[in-house]
C-alpha atoms as a PDB file:
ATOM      1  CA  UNK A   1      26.188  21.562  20.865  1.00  0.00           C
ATOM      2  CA  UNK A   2      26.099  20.589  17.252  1.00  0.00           C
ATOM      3  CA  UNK A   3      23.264  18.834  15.578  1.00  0.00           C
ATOM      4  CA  UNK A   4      23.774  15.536  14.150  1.00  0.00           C
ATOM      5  CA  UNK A   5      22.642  14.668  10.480  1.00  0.00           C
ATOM      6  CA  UNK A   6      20.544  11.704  10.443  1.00  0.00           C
ATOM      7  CA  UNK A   7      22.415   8.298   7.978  1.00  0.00           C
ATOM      8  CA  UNK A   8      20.361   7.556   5.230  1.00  0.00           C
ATOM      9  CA  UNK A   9      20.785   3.615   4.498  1.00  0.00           C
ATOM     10  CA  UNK A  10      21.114   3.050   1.098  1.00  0.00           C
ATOM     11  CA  UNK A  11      18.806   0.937  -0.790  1.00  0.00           C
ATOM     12  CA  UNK A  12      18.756  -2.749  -1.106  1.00  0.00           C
ATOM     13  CA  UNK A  13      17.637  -5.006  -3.495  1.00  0.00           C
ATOM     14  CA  UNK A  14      14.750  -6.126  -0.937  1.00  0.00           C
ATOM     15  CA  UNK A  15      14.039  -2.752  -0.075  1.00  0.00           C
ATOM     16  CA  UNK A  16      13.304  -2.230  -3.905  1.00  0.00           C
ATOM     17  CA  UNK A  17      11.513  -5.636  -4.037  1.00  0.00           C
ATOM     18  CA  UNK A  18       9.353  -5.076  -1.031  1.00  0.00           C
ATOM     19  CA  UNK A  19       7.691  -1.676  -2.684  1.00  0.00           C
ATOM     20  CA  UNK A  20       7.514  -3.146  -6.370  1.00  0.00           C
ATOM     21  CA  UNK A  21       5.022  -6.413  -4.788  1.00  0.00           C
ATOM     22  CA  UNK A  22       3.243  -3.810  -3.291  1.00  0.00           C
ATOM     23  CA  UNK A  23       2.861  -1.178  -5.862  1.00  0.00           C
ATOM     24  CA  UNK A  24       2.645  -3.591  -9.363  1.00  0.00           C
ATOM     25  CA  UNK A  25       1.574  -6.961  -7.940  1.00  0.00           C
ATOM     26  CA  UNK A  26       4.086  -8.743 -10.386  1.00  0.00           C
ATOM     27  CA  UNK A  27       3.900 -12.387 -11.346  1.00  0.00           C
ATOM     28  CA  UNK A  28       7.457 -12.299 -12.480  1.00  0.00           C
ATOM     29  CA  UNK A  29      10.494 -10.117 -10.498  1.00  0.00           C
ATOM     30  CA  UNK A  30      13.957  -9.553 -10.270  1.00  0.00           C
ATOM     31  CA  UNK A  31      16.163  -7.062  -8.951  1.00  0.00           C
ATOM     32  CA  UNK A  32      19.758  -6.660  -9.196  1.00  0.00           C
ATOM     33  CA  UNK A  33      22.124  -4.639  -7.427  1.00  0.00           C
ATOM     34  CA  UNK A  34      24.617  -3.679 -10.387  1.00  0.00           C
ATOM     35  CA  UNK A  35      26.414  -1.178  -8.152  1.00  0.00           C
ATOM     36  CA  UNK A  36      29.742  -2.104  -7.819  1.00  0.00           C
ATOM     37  CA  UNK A  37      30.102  -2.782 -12.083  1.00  0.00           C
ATOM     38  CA  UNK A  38      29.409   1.245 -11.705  1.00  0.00           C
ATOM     39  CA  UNK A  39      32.548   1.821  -9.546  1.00  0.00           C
ATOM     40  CA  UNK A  40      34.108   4.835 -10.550  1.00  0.00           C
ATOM     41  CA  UNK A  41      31.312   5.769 -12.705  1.00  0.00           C
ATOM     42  CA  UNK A  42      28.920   9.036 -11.863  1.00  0.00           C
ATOM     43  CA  UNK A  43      26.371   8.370  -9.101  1.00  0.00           C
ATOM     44  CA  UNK A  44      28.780   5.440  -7.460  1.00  0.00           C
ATOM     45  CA  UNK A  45      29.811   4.997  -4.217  1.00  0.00           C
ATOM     46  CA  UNK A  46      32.678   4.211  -2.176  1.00  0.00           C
ATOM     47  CA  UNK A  47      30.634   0.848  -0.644  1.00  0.00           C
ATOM     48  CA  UNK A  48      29.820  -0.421  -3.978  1.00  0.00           C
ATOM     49  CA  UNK A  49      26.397  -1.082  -3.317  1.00  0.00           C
ATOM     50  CA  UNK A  50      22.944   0.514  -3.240  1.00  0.00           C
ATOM     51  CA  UNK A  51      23.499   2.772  -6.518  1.00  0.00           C
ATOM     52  CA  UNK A  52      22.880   0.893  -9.609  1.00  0.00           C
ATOM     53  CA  UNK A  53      20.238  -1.395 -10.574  1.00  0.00           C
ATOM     54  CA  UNK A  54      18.364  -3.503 -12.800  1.00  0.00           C
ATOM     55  CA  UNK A  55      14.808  -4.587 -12.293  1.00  0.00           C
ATOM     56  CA  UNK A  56      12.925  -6.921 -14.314  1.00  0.00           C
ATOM     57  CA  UNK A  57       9.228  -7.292 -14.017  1.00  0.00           C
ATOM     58  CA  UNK A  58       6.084  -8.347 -15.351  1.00  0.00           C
ATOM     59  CA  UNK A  59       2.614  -7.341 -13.856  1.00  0.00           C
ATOM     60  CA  UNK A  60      -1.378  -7.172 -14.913  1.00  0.00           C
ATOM     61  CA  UNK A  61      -0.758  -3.917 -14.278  1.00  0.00           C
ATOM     62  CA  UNK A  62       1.466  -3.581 -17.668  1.00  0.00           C
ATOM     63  CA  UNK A  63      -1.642  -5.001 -19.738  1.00  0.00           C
ATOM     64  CA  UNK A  64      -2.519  -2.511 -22.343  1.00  0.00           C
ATOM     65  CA  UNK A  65       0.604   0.121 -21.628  1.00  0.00           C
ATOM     66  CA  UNK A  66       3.439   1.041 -23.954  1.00  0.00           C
ATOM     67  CA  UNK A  67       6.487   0.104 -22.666  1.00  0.00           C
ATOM     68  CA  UNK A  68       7.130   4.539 -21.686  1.00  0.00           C
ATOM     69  CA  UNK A  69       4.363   4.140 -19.678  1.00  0.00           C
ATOM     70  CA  UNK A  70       5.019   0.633 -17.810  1.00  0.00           C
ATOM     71  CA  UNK A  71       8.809   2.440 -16.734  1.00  0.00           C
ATOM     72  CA  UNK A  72       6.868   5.202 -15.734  1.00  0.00           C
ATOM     73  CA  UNK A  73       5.375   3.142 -13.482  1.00  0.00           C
ATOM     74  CA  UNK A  74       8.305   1.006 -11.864  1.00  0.00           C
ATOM     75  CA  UNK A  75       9.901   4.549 -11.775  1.00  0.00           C
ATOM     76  CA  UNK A  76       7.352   6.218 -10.026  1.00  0.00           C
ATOM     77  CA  UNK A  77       7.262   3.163  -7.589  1.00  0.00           C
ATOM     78  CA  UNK A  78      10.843   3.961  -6.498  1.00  0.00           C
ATOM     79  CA  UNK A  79      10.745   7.418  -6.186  1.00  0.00           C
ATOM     80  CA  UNK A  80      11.193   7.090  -2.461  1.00  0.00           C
ATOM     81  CA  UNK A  81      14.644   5.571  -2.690  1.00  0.00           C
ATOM     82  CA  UNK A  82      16.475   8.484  -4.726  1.00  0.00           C
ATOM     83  CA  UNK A  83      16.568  10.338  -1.426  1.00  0.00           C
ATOM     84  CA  UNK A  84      18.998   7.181  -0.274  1.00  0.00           C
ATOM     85  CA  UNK A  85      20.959   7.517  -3.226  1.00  0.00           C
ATOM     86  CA  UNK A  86      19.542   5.310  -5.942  1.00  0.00           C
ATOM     87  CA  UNK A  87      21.384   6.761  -9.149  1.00  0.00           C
ATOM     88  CA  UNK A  88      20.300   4.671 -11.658  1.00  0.00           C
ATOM     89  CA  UNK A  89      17.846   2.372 -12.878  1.00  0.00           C
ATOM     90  CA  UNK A  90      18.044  -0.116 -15.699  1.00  0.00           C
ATOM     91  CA  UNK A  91      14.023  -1.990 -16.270  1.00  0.00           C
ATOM     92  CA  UNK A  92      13.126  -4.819 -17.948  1.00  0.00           C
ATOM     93  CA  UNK A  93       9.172  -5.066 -18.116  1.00  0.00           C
ATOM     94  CA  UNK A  94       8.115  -8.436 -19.530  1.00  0.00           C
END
């Protein structure tokens, strides 16, 4: 009997979206799935999705931080979703 290794689904755009309102509170967001402009490109997949993308944001929680420190915290926000096989992120804080 051979054990079976559990799917991982890759991320979505609304996955992404769904933790940033929670974590930042933002008054402005976007996120973009850029993943199949990537194909071919390290970090792609075959689906062409779920890879690659761009988030732009603006939250309170920005107020006072240098712009390191507000991708720090959209990064740290999406930790969870390298494990699913986020590759890249571009941010835009506003």
């Amino acid at each position: 009997m051979s054990a079976q290794q559990p799917t991982t689904a890759l991320p979505t755009s609304a996955a992404l979206e769904a933790t940033l309102r929670a974590a930042l509170q933002p008054t402005s967001l976007e996120v973009i799935d850029e993943s199949a402009a990537h194909a071919g490109h390290s970090g792609a997949n075959a689906e062409g999705f779920g890879t690659h993308f761009r988030v732009r944001i603006a939250s309170p929680r920005f107020e006072g931080q240098s712009r390191v420190a507000r991708h720090r915290l959209v990064y740290d926000s999406l930790q969870i979703f390298i494990a699913q096989g986020l590759h890249a992120i571009a941010i835009e804080t506003l």
